[in-house]
C-alpha atoms as a PDB file:
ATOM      1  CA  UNK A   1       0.000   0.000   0.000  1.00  0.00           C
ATOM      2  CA  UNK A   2       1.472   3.726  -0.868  1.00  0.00           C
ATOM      3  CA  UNK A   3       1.430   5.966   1.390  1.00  0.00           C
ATOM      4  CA  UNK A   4       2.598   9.459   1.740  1.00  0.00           C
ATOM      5  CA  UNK A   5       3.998  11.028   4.874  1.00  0.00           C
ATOM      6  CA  UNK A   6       3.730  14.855   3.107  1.00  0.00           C
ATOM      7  CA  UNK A   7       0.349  14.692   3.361  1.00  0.00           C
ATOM      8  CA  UNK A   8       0.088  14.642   6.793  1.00  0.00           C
ATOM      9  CA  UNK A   9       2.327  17.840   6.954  1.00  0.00           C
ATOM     10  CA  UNK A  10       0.413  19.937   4.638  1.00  0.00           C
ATOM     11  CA  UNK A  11      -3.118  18.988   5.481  1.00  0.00           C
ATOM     12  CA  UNK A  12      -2.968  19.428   9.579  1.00  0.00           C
ATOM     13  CA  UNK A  13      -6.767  19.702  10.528  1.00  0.00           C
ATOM     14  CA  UNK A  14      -7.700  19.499   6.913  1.00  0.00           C
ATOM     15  CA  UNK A  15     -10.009  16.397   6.485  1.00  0.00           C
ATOM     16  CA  UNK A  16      -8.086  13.624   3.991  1.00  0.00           C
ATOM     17  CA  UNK A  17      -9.119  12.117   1.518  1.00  0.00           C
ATOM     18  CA  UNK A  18      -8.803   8.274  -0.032  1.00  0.00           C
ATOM     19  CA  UNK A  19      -6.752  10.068  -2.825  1.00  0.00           C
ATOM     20  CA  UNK A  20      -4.231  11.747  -0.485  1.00  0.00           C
ATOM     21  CA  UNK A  21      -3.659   8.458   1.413  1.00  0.00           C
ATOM     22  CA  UNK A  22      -4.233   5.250  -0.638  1.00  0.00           C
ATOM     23  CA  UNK A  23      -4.169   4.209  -4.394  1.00  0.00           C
ATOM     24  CA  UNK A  24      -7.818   3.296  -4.759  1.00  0.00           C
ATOM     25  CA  UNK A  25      -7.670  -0.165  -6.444  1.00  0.00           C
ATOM     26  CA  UNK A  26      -5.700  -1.331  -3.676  1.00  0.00           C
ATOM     27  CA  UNK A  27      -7.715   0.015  -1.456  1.00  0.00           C
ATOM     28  CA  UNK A  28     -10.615  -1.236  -3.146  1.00  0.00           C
ATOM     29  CA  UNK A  29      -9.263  -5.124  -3.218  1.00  0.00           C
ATOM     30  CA  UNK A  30      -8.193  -4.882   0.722  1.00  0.00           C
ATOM     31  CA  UNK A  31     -11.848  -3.404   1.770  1.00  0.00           C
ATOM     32  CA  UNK A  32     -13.455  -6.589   0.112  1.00  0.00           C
ATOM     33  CA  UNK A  33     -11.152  -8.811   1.972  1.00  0.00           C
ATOM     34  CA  UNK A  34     -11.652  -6.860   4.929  1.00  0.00           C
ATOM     35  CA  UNK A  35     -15.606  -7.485   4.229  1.00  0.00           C
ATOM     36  CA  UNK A  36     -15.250 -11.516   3.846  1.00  0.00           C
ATOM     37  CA  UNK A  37     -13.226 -11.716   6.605  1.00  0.00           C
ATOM     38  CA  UNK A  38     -15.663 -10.215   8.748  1.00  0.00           C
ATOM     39  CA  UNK A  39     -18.647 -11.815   7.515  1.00  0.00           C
ATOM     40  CA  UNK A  40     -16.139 -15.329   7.929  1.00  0.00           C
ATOM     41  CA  UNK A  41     -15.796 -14.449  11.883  1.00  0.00           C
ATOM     42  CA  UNK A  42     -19.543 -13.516  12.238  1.00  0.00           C
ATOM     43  CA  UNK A  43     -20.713 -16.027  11.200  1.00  0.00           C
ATOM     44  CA  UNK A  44     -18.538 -18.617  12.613  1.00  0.00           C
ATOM     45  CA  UNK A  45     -19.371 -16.720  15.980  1.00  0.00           C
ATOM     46  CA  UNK A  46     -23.003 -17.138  15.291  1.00  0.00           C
ATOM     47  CA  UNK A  47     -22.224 -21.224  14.752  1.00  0.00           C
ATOM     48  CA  UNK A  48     -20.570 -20.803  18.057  1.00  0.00           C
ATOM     49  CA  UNK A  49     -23.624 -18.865  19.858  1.00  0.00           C
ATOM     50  CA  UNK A  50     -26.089 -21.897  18.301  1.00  0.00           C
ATOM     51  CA  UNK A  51     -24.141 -24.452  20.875  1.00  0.00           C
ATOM     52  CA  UNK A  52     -24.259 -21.790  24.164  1.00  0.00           C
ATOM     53  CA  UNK A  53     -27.391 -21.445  26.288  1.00  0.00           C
ATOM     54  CA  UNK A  54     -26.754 -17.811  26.777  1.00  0.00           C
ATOM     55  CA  UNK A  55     -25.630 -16.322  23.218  1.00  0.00           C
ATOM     56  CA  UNK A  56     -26.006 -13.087  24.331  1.00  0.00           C
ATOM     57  CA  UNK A  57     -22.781 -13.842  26.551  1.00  0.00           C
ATOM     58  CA  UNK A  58     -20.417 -13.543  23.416  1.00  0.00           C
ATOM     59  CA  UNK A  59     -20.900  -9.736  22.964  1.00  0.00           C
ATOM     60  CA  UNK A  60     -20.804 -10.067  19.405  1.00  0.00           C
ATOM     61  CA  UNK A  61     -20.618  -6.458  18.197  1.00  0.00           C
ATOM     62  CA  UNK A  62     -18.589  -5.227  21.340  1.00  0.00           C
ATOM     63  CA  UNK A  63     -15.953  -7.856  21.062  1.00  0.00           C
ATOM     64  CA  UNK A  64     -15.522  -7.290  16.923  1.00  0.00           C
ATOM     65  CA  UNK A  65     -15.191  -3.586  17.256  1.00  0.00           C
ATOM     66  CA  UNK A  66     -12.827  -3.988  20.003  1.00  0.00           C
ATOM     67  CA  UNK A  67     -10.582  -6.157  17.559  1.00  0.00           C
ATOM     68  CA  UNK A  68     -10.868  -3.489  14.746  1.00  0.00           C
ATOM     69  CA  UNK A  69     -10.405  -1.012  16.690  1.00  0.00           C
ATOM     70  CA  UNK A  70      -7.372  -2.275  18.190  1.00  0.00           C
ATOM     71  CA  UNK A  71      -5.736  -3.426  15.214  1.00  0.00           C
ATOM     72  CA  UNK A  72      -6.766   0.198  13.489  1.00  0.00           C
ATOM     73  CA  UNK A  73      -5.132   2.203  16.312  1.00  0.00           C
ATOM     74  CA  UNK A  74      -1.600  -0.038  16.439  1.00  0.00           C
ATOM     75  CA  UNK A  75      -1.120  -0.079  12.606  1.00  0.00           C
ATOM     76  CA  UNK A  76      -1.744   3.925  12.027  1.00  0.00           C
ATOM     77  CA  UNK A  77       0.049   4.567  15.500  1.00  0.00           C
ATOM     78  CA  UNK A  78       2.962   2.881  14.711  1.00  0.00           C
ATOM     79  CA  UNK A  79       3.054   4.169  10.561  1.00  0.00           C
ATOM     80  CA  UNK A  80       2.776   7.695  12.249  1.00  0.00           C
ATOM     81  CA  UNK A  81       5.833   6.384  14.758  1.00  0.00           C
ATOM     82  CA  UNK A  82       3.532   6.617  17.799  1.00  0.00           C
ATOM     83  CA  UNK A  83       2.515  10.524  17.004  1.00  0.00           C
ATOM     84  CA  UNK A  84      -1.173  10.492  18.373  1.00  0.00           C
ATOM     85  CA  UNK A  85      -1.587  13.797  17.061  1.00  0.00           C
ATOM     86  CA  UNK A  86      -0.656  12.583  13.234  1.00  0.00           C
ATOM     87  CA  UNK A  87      -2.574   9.904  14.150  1.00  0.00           C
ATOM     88  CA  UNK A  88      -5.985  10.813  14.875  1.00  0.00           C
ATOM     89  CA  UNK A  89      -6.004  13.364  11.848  1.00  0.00           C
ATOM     90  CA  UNK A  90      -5.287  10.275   9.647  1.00  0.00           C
ATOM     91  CA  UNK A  91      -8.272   8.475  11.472  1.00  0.00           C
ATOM     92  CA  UNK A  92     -10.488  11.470  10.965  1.00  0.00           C
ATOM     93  CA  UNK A  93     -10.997  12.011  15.041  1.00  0.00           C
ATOM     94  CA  UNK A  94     -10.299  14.175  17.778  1.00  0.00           C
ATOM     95  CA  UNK A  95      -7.114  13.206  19.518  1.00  0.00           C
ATOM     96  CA  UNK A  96      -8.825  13.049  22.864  1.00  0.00           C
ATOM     97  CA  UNK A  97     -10.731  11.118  21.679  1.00  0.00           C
ATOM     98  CA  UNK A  98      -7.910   8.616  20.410  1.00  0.00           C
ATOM     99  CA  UNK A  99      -6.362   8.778  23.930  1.00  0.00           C
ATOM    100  CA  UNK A 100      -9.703   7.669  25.787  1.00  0.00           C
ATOM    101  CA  UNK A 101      -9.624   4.809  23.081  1.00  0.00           C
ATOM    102  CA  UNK A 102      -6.792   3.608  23.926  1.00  0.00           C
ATOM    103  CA  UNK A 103      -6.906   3.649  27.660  1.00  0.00           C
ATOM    104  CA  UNK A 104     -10.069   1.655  27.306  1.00  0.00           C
ATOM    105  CA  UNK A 105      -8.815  -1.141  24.761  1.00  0.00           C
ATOM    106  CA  UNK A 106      -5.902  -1.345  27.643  1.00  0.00           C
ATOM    107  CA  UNK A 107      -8.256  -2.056  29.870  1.00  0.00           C
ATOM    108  CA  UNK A 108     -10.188  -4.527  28.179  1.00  0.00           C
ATOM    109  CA  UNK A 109      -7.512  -6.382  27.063  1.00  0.00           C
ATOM    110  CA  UNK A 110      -6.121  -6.440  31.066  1.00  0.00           C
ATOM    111  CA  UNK A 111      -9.580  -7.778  32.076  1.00  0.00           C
ATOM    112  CA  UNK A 112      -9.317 -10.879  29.235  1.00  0.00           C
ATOM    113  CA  UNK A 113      -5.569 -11.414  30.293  1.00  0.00           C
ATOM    114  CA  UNK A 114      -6.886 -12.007  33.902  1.00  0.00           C
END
């Protein structure tokens, strides 16, 4: 995937777009892999729920955007070299906002680890 760090530099609080950031037919091909593997894991977690007495114990939504979200924040932190600032502009969010995120997907994953 190309990427280009000037972009970041000129646009500050300026919104980016798909253009700036990613050539478009790979970006196409990755969101429709992104899309099967989702549907893959929902549906295998559905299977899953079929053989639990209480389905509504496997959080289904919560613990999916908890992966995405954690896996969105470590790739674009660590392409911006751990700049939160760089970061959240790239994301399209306030950096506060970021921060909170991040304290609270620490948190979660503490409570699993336990």
């Amino acid at each position: 995937m190309r990427t280009n760090k000037s972009v970041l530099k000129k646009t500050s609080n300026k919104a980016l777009t798909k253009n700036d950031i990613f050539d478009l037919e790979t970006h196409k091909k990755l969101e429709n892999k992104l899309d099967k593997a989702i549907q893959k894991y929902v549906s295998s977690c559905l299977r899953a729920s079929a053989k639990v007495s209480t389905p509504s114990s496997l959080k289904l939504y919560s613990h999916l955007v908890d992966r995405v979200e954690r896996v969105l924040f470590t790739e674009i932190l660590e392409y911006n070299g751990g700049n939160k600032s760089k970061s959240a502009i790239l994301m399209g969010i306030n950096r506060k906002t970021l921060s909170s995120k991040l304290k609270e997907l620490d948190k979660t994953k503490r409570n699993t680890d336990k």
